[in-house]
N, C-alpha and C. Protein backbone atom coordinates (compact mmCIF):
# COMPACT_ATOMS: atom_id res chain seq x y z
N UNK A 1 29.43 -35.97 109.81
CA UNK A 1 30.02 -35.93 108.49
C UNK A 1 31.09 -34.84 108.49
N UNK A 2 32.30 -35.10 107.79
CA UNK A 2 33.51 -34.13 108.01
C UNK A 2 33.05 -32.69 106.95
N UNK A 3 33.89 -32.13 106.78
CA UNK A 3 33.69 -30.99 106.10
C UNK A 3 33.88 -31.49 104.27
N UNK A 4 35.10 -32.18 104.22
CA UNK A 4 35.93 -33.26 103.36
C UNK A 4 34.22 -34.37 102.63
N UNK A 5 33.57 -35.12 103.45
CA UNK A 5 32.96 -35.58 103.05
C UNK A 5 31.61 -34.74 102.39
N UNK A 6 31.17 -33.41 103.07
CA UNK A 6 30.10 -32.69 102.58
C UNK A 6 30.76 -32.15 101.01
N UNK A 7 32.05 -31.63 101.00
CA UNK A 7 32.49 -31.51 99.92
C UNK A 7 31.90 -32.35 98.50
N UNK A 8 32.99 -33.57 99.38
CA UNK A 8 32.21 -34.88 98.06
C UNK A 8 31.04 -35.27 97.87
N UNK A 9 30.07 -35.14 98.66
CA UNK A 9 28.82 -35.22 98.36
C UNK A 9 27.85 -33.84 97.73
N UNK A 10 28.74 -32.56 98.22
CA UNK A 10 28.34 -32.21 97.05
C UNK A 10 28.92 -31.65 95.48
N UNK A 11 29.97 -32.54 95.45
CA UNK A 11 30.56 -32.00 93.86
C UNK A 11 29.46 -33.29 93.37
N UNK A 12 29.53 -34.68 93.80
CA UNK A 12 28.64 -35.86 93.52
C UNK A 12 27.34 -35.61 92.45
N UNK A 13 26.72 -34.20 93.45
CA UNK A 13 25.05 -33.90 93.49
C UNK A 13 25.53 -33.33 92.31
N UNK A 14 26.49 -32.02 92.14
CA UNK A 14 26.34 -31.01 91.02
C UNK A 14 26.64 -31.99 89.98
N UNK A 15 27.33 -33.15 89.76
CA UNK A 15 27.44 -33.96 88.29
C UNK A 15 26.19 -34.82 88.37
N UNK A 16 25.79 -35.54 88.83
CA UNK A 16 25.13 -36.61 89.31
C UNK A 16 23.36 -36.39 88.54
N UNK A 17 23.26 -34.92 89.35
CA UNK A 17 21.84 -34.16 88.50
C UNK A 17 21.52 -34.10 87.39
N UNK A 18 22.49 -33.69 86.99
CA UNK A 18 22.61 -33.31 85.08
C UNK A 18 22.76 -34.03 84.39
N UNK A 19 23.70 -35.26 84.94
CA UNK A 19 23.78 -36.94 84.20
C UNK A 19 22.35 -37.49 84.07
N UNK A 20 21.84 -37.93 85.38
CA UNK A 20 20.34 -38.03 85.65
C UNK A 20 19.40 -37.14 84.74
N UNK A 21 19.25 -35.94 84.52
CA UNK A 21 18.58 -35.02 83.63
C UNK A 21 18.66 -35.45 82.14
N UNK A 22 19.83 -35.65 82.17
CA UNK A 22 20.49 -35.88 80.12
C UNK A 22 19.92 -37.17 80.27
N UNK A 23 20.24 -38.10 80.98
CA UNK A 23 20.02 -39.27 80.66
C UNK A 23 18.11 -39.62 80.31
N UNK A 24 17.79 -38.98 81.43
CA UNK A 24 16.10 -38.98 81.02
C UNK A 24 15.69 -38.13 79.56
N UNK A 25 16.14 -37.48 79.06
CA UNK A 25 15.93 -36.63 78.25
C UNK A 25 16.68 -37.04 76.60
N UNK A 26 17.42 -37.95 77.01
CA UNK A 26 17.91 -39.01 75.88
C UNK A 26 16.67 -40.06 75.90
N UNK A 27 16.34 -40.64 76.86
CA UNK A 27 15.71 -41.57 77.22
C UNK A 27 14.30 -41.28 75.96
N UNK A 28 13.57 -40.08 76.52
CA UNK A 28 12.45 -39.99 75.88
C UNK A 28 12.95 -39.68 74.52
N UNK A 29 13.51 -39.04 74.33
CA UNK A 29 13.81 -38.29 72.93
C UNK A 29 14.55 -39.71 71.85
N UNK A 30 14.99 -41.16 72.27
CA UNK A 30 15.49 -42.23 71.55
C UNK A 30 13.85 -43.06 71.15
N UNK A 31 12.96 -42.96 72.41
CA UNK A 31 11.71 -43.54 72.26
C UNK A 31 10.85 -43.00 70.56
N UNK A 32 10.96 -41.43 70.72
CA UNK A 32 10.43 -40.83 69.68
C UNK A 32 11.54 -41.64 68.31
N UNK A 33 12.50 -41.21 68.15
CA UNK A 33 13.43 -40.83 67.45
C UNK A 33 13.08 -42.37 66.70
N UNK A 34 13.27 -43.55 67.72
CA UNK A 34 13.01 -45.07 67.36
C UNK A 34 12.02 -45.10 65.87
N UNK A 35 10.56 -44.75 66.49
CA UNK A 35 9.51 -44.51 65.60
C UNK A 35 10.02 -43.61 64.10
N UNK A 36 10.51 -42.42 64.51
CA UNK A 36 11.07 -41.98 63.20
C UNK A 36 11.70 -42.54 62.44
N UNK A 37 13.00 -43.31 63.14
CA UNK A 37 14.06 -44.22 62.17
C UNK A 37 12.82 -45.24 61.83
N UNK A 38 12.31 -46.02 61.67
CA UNK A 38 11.58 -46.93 61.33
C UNK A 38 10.17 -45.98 60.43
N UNK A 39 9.70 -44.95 59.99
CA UNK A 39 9.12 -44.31 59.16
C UNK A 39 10.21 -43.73 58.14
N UNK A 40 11.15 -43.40 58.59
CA UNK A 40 12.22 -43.23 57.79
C UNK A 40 12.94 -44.32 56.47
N UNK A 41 12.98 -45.68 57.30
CA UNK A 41 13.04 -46.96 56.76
C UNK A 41 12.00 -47.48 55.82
N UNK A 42 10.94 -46.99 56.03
CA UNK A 42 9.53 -47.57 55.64
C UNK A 42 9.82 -46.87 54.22
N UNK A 43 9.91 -44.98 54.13
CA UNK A 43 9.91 -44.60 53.25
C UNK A 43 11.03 -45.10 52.18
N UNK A 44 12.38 -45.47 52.76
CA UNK A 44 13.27 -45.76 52.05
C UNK A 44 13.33 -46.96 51.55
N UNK A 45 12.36 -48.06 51.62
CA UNK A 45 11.93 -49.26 51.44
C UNK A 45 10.70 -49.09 50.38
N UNK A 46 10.02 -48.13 50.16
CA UNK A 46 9.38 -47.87 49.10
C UNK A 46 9.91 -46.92 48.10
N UNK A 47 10.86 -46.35 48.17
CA UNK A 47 11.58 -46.18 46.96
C UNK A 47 12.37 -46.90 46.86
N UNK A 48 13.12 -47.76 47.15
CA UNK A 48 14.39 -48.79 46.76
C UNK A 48 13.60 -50.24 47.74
N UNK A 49 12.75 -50.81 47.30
CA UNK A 49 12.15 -51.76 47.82
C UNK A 49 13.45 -53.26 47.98
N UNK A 50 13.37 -53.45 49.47
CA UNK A 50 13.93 -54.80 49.76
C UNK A 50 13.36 -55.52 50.69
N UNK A 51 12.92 -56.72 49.87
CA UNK A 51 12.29 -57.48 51.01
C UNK A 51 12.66 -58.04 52.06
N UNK A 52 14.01 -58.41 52.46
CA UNK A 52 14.19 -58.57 53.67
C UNK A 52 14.04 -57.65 55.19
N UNK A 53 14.40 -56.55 54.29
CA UNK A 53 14.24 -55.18 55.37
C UNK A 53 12.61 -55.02 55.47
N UNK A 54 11.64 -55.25 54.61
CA UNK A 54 11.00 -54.68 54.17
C UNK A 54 9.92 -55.79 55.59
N UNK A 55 10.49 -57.31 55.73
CA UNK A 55 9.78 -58.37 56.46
C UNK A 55 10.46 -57.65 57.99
N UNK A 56 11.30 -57.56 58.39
CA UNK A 56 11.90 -57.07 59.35
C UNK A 56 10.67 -55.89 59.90
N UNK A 57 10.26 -54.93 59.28
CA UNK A 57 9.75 -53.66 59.86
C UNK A 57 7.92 -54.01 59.39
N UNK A 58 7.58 -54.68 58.72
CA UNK A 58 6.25 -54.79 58.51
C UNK A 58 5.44 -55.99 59.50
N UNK A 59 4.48 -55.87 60.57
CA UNK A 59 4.00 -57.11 61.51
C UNK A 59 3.51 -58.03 60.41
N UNK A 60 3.68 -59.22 60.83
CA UNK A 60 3.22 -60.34 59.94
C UNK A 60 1.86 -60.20 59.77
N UNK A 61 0.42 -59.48 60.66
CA UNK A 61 -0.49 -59.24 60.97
C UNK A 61 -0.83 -57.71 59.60
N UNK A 62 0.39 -57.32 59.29
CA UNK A 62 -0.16 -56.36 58.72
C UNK A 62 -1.43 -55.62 58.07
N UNK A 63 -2.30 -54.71 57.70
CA UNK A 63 -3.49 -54.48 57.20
C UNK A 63 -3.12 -53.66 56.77
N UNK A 64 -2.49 -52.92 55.03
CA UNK A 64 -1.89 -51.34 54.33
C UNK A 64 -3.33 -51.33 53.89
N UNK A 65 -4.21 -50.03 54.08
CA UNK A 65 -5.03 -50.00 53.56
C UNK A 65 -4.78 -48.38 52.57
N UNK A 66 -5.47 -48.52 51.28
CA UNK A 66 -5.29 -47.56 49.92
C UNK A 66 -6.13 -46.63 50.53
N UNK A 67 -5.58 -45.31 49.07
CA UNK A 67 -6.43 -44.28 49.76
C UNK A 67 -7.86 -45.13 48.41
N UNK A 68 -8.03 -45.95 48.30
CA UNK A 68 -9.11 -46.46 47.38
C UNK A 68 -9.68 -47.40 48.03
N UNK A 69 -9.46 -47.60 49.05
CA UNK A 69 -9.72 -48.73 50.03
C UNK A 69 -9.46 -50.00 50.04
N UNK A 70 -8.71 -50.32 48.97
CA UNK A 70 -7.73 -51.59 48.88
C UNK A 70 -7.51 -51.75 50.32
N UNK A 71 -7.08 -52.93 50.75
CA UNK A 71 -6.51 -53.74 51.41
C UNK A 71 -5.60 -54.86 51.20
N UNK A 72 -4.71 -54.31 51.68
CA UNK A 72 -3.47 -55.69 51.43
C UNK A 72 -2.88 -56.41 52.82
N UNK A 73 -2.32 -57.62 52.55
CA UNK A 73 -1.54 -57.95 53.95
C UNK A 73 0.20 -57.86 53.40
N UNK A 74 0.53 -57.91 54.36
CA UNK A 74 2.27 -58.28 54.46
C UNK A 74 2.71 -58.49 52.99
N UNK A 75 2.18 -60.01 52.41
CA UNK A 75 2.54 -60.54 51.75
C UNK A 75 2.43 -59.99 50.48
N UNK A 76 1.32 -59.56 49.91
CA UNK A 76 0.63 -58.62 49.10
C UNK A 76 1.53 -57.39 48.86
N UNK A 77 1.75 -56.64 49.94
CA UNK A 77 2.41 -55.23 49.62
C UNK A 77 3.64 -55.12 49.25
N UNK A 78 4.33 -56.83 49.99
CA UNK A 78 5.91 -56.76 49.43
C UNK A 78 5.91 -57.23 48.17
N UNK A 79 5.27 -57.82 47.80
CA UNK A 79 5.32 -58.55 46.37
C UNK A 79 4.96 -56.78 45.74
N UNK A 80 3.99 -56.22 45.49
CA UNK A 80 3.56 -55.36 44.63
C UNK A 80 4.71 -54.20 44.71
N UNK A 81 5.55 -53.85 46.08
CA UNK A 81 6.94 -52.80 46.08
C UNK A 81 7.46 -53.55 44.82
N UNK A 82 8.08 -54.85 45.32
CA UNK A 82 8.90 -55.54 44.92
C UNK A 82 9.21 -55.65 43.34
N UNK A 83 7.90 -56.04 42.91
CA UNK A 83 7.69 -56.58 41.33
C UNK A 83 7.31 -55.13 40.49
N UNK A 84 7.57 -54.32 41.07
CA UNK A 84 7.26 -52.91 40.39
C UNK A 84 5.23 -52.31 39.89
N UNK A 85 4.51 -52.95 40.89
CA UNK A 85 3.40 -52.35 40.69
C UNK A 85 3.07 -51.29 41.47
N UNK A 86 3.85 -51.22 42.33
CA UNK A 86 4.05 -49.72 43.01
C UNK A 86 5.84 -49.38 42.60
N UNK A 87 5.78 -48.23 42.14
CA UNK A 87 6.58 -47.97 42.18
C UNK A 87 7.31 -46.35 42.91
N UNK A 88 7.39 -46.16 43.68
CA UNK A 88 7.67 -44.00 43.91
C UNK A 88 9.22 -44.21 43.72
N UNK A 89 8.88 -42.93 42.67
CA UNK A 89 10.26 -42.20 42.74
C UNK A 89 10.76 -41.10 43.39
N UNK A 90 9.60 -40.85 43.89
CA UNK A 90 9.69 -39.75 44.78
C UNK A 90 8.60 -39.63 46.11
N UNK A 91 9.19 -39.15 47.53
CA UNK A 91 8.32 -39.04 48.66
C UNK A 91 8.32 -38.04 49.33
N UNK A 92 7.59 -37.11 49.52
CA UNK A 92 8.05 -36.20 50.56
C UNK A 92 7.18 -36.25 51.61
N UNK A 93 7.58 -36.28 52.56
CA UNK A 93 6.76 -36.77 54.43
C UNK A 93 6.60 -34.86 54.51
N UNK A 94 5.55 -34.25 55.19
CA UNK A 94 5.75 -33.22 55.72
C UNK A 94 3.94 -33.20 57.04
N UNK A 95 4.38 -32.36 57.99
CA UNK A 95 3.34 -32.43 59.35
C UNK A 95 3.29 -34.06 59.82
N UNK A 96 4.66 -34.32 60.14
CA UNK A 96 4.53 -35.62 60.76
C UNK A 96 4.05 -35.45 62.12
N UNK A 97 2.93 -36.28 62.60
CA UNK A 97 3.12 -36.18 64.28
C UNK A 97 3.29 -37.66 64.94
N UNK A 98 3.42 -37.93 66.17
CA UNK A 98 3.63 -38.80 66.72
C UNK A 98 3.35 -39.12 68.25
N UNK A 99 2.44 -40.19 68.02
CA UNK A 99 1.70 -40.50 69.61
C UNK A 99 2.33 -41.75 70.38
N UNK A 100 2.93 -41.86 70.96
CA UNK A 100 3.05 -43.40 71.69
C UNK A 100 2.38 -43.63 73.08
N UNK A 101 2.50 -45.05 73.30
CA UNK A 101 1.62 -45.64 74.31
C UNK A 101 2.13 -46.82 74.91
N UNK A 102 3.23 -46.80 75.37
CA UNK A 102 4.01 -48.25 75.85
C UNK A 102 4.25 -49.16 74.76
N UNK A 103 3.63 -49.97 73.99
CA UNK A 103 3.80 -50.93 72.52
C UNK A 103 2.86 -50.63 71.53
N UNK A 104 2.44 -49.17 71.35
CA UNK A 104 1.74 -49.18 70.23
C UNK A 104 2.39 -47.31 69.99
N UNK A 105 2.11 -46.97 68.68
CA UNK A 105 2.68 -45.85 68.54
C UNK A 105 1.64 -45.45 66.98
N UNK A 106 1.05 -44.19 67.24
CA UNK A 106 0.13 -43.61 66.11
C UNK A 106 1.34 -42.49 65.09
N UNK A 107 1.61 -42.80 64.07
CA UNK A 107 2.48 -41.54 62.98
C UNK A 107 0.97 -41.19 62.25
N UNK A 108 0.87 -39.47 62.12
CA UNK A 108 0.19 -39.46 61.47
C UNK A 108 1.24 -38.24 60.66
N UNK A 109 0.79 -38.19 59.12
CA UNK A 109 1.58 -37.10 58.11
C UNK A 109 1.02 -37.08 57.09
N UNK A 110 1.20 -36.14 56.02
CA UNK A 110 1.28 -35.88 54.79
C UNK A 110 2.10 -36.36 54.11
N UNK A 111 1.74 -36.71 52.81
CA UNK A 111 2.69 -37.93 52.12
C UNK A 111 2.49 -37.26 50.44
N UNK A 112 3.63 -36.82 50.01
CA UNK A 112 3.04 -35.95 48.51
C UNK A 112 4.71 -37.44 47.72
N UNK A 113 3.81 -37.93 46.72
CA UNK A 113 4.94 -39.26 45.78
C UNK A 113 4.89 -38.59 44.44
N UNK A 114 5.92 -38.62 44.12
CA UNK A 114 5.74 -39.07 42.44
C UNK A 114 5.97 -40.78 42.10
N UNK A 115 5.17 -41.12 41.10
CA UNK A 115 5.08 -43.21 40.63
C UNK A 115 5.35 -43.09 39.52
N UNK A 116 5.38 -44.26 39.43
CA UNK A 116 5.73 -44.89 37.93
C UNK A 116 4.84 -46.20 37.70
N UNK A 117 4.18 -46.58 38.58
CA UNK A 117 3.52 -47.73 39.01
C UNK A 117 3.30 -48.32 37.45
N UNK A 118 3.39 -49.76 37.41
CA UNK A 118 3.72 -50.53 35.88
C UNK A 118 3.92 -49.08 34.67
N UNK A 119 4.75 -48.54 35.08
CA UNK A 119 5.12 -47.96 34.06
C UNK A 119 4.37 -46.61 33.55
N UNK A 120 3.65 -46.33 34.73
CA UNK A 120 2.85 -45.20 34.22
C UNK A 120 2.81 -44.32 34.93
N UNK A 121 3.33 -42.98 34.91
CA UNK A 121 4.09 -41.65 35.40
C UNK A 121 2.45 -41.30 36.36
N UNK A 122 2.93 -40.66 37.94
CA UNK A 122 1.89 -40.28 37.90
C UNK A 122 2.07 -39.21 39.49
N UNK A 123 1.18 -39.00 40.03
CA UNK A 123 1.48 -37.77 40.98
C UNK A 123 0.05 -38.20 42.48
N UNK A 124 0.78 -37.80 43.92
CA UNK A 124 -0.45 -38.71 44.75
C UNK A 124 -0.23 -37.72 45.85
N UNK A 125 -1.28 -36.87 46.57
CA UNK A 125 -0.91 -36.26 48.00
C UNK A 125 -2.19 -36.94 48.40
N UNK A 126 -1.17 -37.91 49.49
CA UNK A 126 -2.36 -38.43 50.47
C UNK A 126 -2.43 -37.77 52.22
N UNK A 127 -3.43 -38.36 53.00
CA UNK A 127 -2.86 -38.14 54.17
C UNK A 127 -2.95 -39.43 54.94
N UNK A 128 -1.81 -40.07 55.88
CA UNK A 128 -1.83 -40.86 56.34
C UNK A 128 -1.42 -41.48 57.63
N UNK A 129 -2.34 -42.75 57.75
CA UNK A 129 -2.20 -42.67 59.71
C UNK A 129 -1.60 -43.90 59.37
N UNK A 130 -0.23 -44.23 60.47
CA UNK A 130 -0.10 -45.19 60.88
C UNK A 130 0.16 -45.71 61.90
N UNK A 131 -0.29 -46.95 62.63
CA UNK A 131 -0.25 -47.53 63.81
C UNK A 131 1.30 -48.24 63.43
N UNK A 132 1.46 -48.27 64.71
CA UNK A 132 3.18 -49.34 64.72
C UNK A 132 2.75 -50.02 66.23
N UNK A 133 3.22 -51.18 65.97
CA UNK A 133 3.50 -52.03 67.49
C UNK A 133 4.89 -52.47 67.90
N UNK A 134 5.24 -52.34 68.99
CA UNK A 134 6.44 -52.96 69.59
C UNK A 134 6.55 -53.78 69.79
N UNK A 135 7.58 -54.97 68.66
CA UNK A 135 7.25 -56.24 69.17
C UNK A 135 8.86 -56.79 69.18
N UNK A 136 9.23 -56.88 70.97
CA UNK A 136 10.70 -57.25 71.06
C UNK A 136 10.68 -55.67 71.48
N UNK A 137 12.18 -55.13 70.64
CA UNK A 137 12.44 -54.02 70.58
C UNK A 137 12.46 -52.96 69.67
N UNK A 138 11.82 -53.72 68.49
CA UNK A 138 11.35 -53.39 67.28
C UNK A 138 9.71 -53.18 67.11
N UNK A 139 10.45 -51.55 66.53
CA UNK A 139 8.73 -51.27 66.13
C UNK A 139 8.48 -51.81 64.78
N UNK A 140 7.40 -52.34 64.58
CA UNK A 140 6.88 -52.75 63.33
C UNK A 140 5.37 -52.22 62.95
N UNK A 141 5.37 -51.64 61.47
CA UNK A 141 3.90 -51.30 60.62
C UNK A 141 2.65 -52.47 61.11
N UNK A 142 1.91 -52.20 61.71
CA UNK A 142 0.31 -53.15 61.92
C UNK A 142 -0.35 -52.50 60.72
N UNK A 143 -0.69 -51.18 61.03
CA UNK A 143 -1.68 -51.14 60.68
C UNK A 143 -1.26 -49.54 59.85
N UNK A 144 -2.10 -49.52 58.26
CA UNK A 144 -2.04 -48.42 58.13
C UNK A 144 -2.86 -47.85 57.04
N UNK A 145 -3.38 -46.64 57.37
CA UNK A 145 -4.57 -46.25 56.09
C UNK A 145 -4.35 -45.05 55.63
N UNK A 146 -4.81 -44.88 54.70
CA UNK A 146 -4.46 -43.31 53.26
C UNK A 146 -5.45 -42.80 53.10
N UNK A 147 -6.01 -41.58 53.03
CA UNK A 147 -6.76 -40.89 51.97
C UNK A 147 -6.74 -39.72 51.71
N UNK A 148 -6.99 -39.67 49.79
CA UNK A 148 -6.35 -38.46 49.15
C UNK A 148 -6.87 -37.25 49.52
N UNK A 149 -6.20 -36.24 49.01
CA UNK A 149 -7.12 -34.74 49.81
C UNK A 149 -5.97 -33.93 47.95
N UNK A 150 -7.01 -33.05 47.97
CA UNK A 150 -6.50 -32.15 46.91
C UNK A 150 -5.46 -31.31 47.55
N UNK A 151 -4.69 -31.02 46.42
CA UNK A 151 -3.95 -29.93 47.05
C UNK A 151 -4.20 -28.51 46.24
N UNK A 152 -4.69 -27.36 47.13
CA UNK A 152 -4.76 -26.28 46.82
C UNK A 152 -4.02 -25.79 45.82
């Protein structure tokens, strides 16, 4: 190998590494980020409820379970955003965490709303887990359950 070629092989290495480095490190950090934009969506779909977006990000399989132990499917939860029996006017997400696993992904957080639900003002800190599955390249809500906790 000439002197000329060790050269180019190694200016190659010094860019080549760091491309390789960023690129893995985008890599994981878009995986997370995915899950966020789509909890992000979720929340912004329950204050300004639309059902098309709303079929897009929820599995047809869905199970929303209350912090009362209601159970709803898909169909159920968009109708009740929709027609104003849930209503939040307000959400605040805080101690989000986040687990993934190849096509399944655990959000768990704190969830403090203000409602209006049919018309009647009201105040909710729950805590809540949700499962998401990857289906395609889209994560979508399976599965998800609430329950209230006082706040100090």
């Amino acid at each position: 190998m000439s002197l000329l070629q060790s050269i180019k092989t190694l200016m190659m290495a010094k860019y080549l590494i760091p491309t390789l480095l960023l690129s893995l490190v985008f890599s994981l950090h878009s995986k997370g980020q995915s899950i966020e934009n789509q909890v992000e969506l979720l929340k912004q779909n329950m204050l300004n409820p639309d059902a098309a977006s709303l079929n897009k990000i929820l599995a047809a399989d869905l199970v929303y379970g209350h912090s009362n132990g209601k159970l709803e499917d898909k169909t159920a939860f968009i109708e009740n955003l929709t027609n104003g029996n849930y209503d939040f006017t307000e959400i605040i997400l805080k101690d989000q965490s986040i687990k993934t696993n190849k096509h399944i992904a655990i959000v768990r957080h704190t969830l403090h709303a203000k409602t209006n639900d049919r018309k009647v003002p009201g105040e909710t800190n729950l805590k809540i887990l949700l499962v998401w599955k990857k289906e395609g390249k889209i994560w979508q809500l399976w599965e998800r359950q609430a329950v209230k906790y006082p706040v100090p």
